[in-house]
N, C-alpha and C. Protein backbone atom coordinates (compact mmCIF):
# COMPACT_ATOMS: atom_id res chain seq x y z
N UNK A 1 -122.11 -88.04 85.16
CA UNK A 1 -123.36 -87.60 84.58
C UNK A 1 -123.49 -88.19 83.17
N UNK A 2 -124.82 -88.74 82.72
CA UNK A 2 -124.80 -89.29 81.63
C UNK A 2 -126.10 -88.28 81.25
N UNK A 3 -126.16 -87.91 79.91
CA UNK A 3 -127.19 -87.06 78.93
C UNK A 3 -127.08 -87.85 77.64
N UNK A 4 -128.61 -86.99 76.84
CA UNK A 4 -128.82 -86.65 75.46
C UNK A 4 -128.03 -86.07 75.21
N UNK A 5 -128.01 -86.39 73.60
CA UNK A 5 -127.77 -85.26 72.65
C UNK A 5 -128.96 -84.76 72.34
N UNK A 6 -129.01 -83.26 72.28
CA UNK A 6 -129.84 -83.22 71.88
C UNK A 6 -129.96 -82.18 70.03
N UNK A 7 -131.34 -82.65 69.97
CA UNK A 7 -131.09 -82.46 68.25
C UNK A 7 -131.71 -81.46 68.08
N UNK A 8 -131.09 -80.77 66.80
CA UNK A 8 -131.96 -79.11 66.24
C UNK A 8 -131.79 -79.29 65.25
N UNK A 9 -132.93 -79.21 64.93
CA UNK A 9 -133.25 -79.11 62.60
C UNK A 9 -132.71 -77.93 62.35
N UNK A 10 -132.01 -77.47 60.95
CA UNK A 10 -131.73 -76.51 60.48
C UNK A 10 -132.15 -76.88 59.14
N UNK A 11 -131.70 -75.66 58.35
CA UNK A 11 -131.63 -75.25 57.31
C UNK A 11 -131.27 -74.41 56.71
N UNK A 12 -130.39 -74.09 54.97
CA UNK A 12 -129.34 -73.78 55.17
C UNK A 12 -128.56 -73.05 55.92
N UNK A 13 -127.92 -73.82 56.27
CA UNK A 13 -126.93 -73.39 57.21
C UNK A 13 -125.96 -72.49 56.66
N UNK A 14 -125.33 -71.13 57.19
CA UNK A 14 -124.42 -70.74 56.92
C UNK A 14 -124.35 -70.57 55.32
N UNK A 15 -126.01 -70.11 55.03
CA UNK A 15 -126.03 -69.69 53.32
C UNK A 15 -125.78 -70.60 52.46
N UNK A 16 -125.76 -72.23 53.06
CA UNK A 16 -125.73 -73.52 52.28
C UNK A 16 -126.99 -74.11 51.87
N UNK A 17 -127.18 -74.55 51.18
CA UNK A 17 -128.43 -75.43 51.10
C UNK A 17 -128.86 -76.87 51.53
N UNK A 18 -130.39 -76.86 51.62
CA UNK A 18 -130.72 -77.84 52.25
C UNK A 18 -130.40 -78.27 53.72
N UNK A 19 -131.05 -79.62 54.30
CA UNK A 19 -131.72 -80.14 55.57
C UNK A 19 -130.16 -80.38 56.28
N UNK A 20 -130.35 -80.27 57.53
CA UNK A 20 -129.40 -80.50 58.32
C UNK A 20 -129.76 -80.92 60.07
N UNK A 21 -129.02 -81.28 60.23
CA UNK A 21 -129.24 -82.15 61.72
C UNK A 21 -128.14 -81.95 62.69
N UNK A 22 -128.59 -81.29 63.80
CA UNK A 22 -127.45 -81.05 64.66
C UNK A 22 -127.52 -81.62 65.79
N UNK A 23 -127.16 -82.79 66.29
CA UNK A 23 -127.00 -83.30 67.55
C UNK A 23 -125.49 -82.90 68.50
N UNK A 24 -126.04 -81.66 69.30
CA UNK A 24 -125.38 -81.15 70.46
C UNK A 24 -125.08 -82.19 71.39
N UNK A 25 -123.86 -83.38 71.29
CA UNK A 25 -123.31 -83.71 72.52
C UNK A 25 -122.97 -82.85 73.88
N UNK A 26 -122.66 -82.24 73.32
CA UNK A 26 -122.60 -81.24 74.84
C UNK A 26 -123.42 -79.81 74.43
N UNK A 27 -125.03 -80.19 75.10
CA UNK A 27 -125.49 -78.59 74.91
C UNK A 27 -124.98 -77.51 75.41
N UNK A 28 -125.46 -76.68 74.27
CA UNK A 28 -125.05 -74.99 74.19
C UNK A 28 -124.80 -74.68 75.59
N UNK A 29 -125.48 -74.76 76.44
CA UNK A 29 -125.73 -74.23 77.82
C UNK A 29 -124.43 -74.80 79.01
N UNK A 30 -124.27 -76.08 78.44
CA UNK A 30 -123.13 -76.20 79.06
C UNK A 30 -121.70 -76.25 78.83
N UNK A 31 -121.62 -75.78 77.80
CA UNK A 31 -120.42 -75.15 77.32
C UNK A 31 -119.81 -74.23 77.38
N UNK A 32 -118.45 -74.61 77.90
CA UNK A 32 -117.34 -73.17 78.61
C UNK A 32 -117.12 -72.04 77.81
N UNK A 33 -116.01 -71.48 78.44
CA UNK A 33 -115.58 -70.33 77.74
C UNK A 33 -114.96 -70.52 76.85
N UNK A 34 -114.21 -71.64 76.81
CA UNK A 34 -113.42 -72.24 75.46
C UNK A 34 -114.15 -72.89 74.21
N UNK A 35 -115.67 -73.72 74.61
CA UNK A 35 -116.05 -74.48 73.33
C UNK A 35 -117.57 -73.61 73.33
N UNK A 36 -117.76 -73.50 71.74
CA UNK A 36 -118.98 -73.16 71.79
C UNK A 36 -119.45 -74.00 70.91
N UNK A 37 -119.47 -74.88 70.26
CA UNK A 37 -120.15 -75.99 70.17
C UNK A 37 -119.15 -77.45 70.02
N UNK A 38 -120.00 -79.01 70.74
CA UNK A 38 -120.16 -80.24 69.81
C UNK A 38 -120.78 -80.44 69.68
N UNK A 39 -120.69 -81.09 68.18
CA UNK A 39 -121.99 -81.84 67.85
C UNK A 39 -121.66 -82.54 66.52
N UNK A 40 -122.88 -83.89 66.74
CA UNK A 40 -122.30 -85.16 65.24
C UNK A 40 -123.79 -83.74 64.40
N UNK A 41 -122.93 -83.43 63.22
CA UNK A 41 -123.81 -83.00 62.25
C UNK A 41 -123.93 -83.99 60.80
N UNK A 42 -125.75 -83.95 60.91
CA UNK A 42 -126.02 -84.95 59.56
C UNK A 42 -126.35 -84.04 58.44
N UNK A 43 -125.18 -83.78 57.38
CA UNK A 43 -126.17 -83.44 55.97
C UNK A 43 -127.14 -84.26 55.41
N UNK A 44 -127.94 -83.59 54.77
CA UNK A 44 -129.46 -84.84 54.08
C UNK A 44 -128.49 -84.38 52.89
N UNK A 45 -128.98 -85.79 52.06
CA UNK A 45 -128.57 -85.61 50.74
C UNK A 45 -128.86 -84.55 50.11
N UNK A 46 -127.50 -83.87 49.34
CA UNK A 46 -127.44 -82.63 48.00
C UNK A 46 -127.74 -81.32 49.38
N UNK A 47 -127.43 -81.37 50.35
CA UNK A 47 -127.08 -80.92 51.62
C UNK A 47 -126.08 -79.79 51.69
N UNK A 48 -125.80 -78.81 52.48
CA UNK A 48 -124.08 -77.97 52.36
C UNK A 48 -124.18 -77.15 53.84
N UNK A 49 -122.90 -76.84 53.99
CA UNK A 49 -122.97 -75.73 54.78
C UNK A 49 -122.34 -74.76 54.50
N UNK A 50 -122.29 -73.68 54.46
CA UNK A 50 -121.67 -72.45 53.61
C UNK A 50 -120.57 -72.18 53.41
N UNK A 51 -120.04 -71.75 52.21
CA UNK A 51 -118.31 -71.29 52.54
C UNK A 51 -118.74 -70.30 53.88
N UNK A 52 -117.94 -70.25 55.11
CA UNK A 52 -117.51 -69.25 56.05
C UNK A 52 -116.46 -68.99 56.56
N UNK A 53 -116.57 -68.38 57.36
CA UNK A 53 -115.32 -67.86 58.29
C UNK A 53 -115.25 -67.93 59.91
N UNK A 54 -114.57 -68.49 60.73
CA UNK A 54 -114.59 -68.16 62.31
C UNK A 54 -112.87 -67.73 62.91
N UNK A 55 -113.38 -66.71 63.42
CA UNK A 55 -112.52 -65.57 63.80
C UNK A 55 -111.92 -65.94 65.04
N UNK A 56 -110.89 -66.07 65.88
CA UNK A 56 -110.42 -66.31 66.75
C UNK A 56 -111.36 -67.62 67.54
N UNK A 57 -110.72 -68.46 66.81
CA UNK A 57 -111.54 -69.75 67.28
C UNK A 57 -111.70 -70.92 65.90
N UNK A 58 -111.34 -72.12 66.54
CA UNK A 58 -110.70 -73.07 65.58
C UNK A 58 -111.93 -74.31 65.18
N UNK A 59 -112.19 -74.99 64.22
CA UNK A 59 -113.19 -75.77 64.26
C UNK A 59 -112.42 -77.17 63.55
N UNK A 60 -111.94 -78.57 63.89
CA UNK A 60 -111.92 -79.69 63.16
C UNK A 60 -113.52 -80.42 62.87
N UNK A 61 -113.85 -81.01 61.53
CA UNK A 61 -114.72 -81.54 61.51
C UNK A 61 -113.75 -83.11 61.26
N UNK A 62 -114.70 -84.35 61.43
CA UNK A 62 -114.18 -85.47 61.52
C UNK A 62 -115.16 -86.32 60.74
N UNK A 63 -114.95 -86.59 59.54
CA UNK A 63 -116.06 -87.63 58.67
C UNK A 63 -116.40 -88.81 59.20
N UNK A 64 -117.55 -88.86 59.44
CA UNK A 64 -118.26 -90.30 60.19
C UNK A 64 -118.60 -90.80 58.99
N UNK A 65 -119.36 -90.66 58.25
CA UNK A 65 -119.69 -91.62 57.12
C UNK A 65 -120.86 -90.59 55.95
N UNK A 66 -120.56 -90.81 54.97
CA UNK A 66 -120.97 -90.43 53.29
C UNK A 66 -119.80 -89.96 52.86
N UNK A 67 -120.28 -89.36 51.71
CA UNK A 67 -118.67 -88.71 51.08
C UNK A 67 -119.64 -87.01 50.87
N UNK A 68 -118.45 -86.27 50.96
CA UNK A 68 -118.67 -84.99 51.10
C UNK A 68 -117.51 -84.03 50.32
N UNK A 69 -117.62 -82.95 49.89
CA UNK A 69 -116.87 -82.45 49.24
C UNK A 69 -116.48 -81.31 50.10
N UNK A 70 -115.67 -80.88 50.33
CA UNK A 70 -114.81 -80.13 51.64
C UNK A 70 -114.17 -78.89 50.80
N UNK A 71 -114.67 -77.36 51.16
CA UNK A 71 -114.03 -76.40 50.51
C UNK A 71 -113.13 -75.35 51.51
N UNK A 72 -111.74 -75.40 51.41
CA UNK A 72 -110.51 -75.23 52.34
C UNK A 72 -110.69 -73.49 52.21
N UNK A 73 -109.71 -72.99 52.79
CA UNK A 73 -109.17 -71.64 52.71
C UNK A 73 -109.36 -70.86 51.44
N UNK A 74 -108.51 -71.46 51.26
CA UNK A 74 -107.25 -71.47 49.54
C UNK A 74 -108.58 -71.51 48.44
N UNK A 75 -110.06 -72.01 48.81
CA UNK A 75 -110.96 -72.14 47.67
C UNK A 75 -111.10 -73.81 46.79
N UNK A 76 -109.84 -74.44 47.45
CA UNK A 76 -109.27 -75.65 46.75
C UNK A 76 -110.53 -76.50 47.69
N UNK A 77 -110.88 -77.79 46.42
CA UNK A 77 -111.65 -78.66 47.03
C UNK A 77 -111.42 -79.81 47.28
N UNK A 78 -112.34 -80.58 48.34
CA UNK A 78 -111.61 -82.32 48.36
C UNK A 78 -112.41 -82.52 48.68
N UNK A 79 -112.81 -84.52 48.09
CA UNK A 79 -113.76 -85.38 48.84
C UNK A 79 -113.12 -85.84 49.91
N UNK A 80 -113.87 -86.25 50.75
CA UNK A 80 -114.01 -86.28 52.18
C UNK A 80 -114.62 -87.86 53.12
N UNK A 81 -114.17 -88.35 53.06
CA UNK A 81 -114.93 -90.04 53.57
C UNK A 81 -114.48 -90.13 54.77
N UNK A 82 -115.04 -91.26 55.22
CA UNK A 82 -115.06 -91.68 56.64
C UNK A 82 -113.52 -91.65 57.02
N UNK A 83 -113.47 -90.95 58.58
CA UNK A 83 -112.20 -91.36 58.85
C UNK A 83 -110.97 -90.11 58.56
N UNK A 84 -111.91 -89.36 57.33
CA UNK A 84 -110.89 -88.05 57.02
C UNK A 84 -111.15 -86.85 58.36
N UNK A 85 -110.34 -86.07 58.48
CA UNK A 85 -110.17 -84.70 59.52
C UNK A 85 -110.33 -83.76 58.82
N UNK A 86 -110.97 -82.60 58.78
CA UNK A 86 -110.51 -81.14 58.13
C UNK A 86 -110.52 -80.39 59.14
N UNK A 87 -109.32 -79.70 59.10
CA UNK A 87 -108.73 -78.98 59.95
C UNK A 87 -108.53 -77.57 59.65
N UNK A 88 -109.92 -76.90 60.39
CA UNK A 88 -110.33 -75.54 60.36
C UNK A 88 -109.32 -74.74 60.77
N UNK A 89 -108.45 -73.74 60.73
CA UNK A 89 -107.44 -73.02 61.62
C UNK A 89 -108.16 -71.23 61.49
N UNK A 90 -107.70 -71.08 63.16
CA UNK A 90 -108.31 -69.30 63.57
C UNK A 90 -108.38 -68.43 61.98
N UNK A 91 -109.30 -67.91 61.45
CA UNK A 91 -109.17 -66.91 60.49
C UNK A 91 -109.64 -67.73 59.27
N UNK A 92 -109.51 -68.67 59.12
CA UNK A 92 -110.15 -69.54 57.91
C UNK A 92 -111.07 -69.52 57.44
N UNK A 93 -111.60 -69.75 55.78
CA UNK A 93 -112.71 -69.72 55.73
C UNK A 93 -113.70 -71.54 55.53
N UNK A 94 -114.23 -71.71 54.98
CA UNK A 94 -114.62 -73.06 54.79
C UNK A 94 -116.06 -73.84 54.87
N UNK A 95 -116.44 -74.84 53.82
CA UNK A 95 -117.68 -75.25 53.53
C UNK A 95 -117.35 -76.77 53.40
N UNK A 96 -118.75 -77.37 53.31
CA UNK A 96 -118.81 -78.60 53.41
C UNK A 96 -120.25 -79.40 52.24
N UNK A 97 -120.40 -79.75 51.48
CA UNK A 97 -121.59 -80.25 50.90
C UNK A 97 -121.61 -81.59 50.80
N UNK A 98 -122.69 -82.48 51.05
CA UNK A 98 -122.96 -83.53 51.03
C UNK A 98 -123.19 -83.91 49.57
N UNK A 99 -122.39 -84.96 48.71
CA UNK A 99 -122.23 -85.37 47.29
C UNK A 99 -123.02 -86.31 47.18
N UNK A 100 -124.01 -86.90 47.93
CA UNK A 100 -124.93 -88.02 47.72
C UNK A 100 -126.46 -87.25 47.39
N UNK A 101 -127.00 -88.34 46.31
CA UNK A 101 -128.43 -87.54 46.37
C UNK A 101 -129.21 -88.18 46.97
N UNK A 102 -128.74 -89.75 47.88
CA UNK A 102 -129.41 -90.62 48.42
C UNK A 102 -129.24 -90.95 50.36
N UNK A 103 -127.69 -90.44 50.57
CA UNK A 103 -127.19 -90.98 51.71
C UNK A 103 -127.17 -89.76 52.70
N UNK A 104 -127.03 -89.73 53.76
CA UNK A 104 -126.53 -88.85 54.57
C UNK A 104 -125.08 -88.42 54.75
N UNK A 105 -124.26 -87.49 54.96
CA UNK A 105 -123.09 -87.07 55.36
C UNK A 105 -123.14 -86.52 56.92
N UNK A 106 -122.50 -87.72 57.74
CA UNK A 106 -122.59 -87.65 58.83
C UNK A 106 -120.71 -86.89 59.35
N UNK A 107 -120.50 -85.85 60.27
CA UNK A 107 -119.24 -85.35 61.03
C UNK A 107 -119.52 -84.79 62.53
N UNK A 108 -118.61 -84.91 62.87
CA UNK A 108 -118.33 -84.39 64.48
C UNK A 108 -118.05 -82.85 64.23
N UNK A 109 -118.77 -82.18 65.28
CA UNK A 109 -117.31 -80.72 64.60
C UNK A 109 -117.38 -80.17 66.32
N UNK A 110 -116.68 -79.79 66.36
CA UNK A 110 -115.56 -78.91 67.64
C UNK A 110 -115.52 -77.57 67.37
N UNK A 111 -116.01 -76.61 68.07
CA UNK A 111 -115.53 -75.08 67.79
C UNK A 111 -115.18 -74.79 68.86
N UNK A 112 -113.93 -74.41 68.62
CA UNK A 112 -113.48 -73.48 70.11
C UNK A 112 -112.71 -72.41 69.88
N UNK A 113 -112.69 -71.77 70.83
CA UNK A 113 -112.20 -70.43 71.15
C UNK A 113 -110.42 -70.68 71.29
N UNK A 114 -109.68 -69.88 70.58
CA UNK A 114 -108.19 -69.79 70.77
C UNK A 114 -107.80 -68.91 71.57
């Protein structure tokens, strides 16, 4: 079977600010008991997604391209470029903001159920 992704506008997300872009590789609907979402997410520039939390259930995001500033557990921060992993673990909290006022911050992210 070959599909879309298909795309959903947001905004702030998760009490972050600004435009966001969610292309569901595998829509909502067909996703098991284990994943509840993929999808390549685009921040618009000066972009974020909220410090949060997911509770029994793990999320890696995977930097496709801009630079992004990545906020861990611990509160500690890091830029983020193509090619980097952040590695969400069960109980964690964690945010993401796009550091360009011009480019997009493009990532993959994975949520699943532990």
């Amino acid at each position: 079977m070959v599909t879309k992704a298909v795309l959903i506008h947001r905004e702030n997300v998760r009490d972050g600010v600004g435009k966001a872009e969610f292309y569901h590789v595998v829509p909502k609907e067909q996703c098991d008991d284990n994943m509840r979402m993929f999808a390549k997410i685009v921040l618009k520039p000066g972009a974020s997604i909220g410090y949060h939390q997911h509770v029994g259930e793990t999320e890696p995001y995977y930097i496709l391209e801009g630079e992004g500033l990545f906020t861990d557990n611990d509160g500690s921060q890091t830029v983020v470029r193509p090619g980097d992993v952040c590695l969400i673990e069960n109980g964690h909290f964690h945010g993401i903001q796009n550091l360009s006022d011009t480019a997009d911050l493009s990532l993959m992210a994975l949520i699943y159920k532990i």
